[in-house]
Protein backbone atom coordinates (compact mmCIF):
# COMPACT_ATOMS: atom_id res chain seq x y z
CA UNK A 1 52.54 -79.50 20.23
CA UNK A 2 51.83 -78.73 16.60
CA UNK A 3 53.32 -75.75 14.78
CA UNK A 4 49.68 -73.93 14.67
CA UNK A 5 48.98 -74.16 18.08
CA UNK A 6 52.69 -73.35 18.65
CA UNK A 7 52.16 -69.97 16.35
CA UNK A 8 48.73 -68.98 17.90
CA UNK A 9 49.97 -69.40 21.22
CA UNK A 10 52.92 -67.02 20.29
CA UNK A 11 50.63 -64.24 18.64
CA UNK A 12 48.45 -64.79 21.69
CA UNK A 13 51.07 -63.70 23.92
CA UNK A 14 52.39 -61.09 21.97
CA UNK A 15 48.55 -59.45 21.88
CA UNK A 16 48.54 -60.03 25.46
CA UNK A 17 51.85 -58.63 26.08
CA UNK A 18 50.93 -54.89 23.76
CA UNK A 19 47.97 -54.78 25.75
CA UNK A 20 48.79 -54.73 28.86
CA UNK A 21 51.86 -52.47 27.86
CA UNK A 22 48.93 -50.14 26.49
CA UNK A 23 46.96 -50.61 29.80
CA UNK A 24 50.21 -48.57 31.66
CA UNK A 25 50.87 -45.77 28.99
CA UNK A 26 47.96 -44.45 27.72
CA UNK A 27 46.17 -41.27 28.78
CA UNK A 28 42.81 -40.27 28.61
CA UNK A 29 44.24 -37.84 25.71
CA UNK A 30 45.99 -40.45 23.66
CA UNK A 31 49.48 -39.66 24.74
CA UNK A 32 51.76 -42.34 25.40
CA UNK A 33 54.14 -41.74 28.33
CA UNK A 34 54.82 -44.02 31.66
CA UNK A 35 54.38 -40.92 33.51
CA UNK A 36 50.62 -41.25 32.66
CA UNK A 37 49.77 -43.93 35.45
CA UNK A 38 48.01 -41.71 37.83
CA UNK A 39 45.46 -40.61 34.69
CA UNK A 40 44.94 -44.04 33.54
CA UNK A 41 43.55 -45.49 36.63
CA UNK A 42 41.20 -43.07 37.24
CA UNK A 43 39.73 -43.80 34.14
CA UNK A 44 38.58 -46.70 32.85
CA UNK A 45 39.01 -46.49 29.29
CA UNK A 46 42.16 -49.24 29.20
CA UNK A 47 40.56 -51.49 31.94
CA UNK A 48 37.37 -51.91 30.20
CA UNK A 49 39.63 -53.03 26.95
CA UNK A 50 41.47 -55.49 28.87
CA UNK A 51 38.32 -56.68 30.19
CA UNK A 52 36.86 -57.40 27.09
CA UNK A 53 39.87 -59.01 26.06
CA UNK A 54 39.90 -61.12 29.18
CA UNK A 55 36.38 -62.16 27.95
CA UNK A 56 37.30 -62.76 24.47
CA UNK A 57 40.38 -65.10 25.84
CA UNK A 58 37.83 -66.85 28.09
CA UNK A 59 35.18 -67.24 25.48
CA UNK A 60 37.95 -68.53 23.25
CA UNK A 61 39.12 -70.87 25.71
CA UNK A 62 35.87 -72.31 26.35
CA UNK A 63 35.14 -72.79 22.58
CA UNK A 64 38.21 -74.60 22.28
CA UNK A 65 37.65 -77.16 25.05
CA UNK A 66 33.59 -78.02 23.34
CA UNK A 67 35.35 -77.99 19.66
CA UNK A 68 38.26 -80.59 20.55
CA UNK A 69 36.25 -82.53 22.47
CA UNK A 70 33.64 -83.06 19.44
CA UNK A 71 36.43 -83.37 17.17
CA UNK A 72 37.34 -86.53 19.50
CA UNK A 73 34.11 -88.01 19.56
CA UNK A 74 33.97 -87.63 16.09
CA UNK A 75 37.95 -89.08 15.52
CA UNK A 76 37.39 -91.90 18.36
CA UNK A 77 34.24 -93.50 19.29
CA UNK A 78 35.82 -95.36 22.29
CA UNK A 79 36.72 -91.67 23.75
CA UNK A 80 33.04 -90.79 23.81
CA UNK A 81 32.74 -91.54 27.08
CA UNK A 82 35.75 -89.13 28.20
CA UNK A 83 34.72 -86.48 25.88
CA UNK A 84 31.18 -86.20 26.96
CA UNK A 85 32.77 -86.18 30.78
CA UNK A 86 35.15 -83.23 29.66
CA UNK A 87 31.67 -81.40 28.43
CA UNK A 88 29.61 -82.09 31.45
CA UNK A 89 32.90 -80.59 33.61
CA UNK A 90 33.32 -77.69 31.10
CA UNK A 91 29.50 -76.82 31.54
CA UNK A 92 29.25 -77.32 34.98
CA UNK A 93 32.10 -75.47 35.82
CA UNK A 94 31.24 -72.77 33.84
CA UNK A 95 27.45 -72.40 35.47
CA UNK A 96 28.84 -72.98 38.99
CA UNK A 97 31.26 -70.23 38.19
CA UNK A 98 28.40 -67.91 36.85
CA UNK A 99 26.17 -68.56 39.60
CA UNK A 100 28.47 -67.91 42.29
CA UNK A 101 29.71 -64.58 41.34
CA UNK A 102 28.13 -61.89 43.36
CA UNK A 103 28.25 -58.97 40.53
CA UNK A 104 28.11 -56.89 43.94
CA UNK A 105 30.06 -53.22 42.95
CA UNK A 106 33.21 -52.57 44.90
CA UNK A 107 33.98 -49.32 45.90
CA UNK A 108 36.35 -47.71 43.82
CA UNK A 109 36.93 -44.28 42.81
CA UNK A 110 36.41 -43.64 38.83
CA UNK A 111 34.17 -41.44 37.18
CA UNK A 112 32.55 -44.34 34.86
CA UNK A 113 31.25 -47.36 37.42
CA UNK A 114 30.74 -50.68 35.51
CA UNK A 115 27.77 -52.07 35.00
CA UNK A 116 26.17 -54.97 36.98
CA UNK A 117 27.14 -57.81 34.25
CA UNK A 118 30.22 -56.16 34.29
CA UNK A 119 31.01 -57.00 37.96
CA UNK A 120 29.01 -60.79 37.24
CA UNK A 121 31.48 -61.86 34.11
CA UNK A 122 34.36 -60.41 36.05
CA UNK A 123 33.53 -61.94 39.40
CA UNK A 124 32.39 -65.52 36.79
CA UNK A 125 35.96 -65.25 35.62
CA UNK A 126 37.83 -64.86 38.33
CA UNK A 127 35.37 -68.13 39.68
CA UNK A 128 36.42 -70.13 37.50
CA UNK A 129 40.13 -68.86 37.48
CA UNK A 130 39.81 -70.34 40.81
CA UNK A 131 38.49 -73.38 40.15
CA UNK A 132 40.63 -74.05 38.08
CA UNK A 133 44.06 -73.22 39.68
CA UNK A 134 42.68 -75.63 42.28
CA UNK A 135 42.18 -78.71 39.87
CA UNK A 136 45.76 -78.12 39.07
CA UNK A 137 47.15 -78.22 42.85
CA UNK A 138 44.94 -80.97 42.84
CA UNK A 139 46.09 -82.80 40.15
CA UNK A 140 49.61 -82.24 40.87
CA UNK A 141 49.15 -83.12 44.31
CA UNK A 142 46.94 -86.27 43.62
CA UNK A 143 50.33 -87.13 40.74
CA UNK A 144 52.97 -87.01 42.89
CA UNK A 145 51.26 -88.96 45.24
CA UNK A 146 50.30 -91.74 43.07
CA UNK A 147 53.88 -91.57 41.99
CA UNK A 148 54.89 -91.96 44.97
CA UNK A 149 52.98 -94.84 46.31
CA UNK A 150 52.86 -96.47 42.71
CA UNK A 151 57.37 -96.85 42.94
C-alpha cells in the first residue's frame, strides 16, 4: 500500500472515529457530556450528520472504484477487459442496490421523521453493504476451497 493511501486511510478513520464520538455526546444545546444519550436520540440532529457522512464515504468509495479502474484502462490495455467487468459490477450493484431498497419509514419516535430519499439511500446503503459482505464470504469461501483442492 502506498504512503497516500496509507495517510488518507488514517485521516479517514480518525474523521470517522470524532464523529461517531460526537454522535454520543452532543445535546440538542451544544453541551458535551456522556450523560446526554437519552437527548441525543430523540433528536436527530447527530444521526442525520452521520448519515450524510455515511453518504459522502459511499459516494467516495464508489468514485474511487470508476477512477482506478479508468486509470487501468488507460495504464494497461490488456486489463480493459477486467476493468470494464469491475464497471459493469460497480454499476449494477449499485442500481440493484437502489432499486431494492424499500424507502418504507420505520416507526420510530423523534420529533423530525426523515424524508422518503432519506429512508431509499439509507435502505440503498445498507443493500449494498450487504451485497457486499456476501462477495467477501464468498470469495473467502470460494479461496479456501480452491486452496484446498488446488494442494
Amino acid at each position: 500500500m502506498s504512503k497516500v493511501a496509507k495517510y488518507l486511510e488514517y485521516v479517514l478513520l480518525a474523521i470517522c472515529v470524532v464523529i461517531l464520538v460526537a454522535f454520543y455526546v452532543q445535546s440538542a444545546s451544544g453541551v458535551f457530556k456522556l450523560s446526554n444519550l437519552a437527548e441525543v436520540l430523540e433528536s436527530t440532529t447527530m444521526t442525520d450528520g452521520i448519515l450524510w457522512w455515511t453518504y459522502a464515504l459511499t459516494a467516495l468509495a464508489i468514485g474511487l472504484i470508476l477512477v482506478l479502474a479508468v486509470v487501468a484502462m488507460c495504464d494497461n490495455t490488456k486489463s480493459l477487459k477486467k476493468a470494464g467487468l469491475l464497471l459493469v459490477i460497480t454499476v449494477v450493484l449499485v442500481a440493484a442496490s437502489y432499486l431494492l431498497a424499500s424507502g418504507a419509514p420505520v416507526e420510530v419516535n423523534v420529533a423530525n421523521q426523515p424524508t422518503e430519499a432519506t429512508f431509499k439511500m439509507t435502505d440503498m446503503i445498507l443493500n449494498l453493504t450487504y451485497f457486499l459482505i456476501g462477495g467477501v464470504v464468498l470469495a473467502l469461501v470460494g479461496g479456501g476451497i480452491y486452496n484446498a483442492v488446488k494442494k
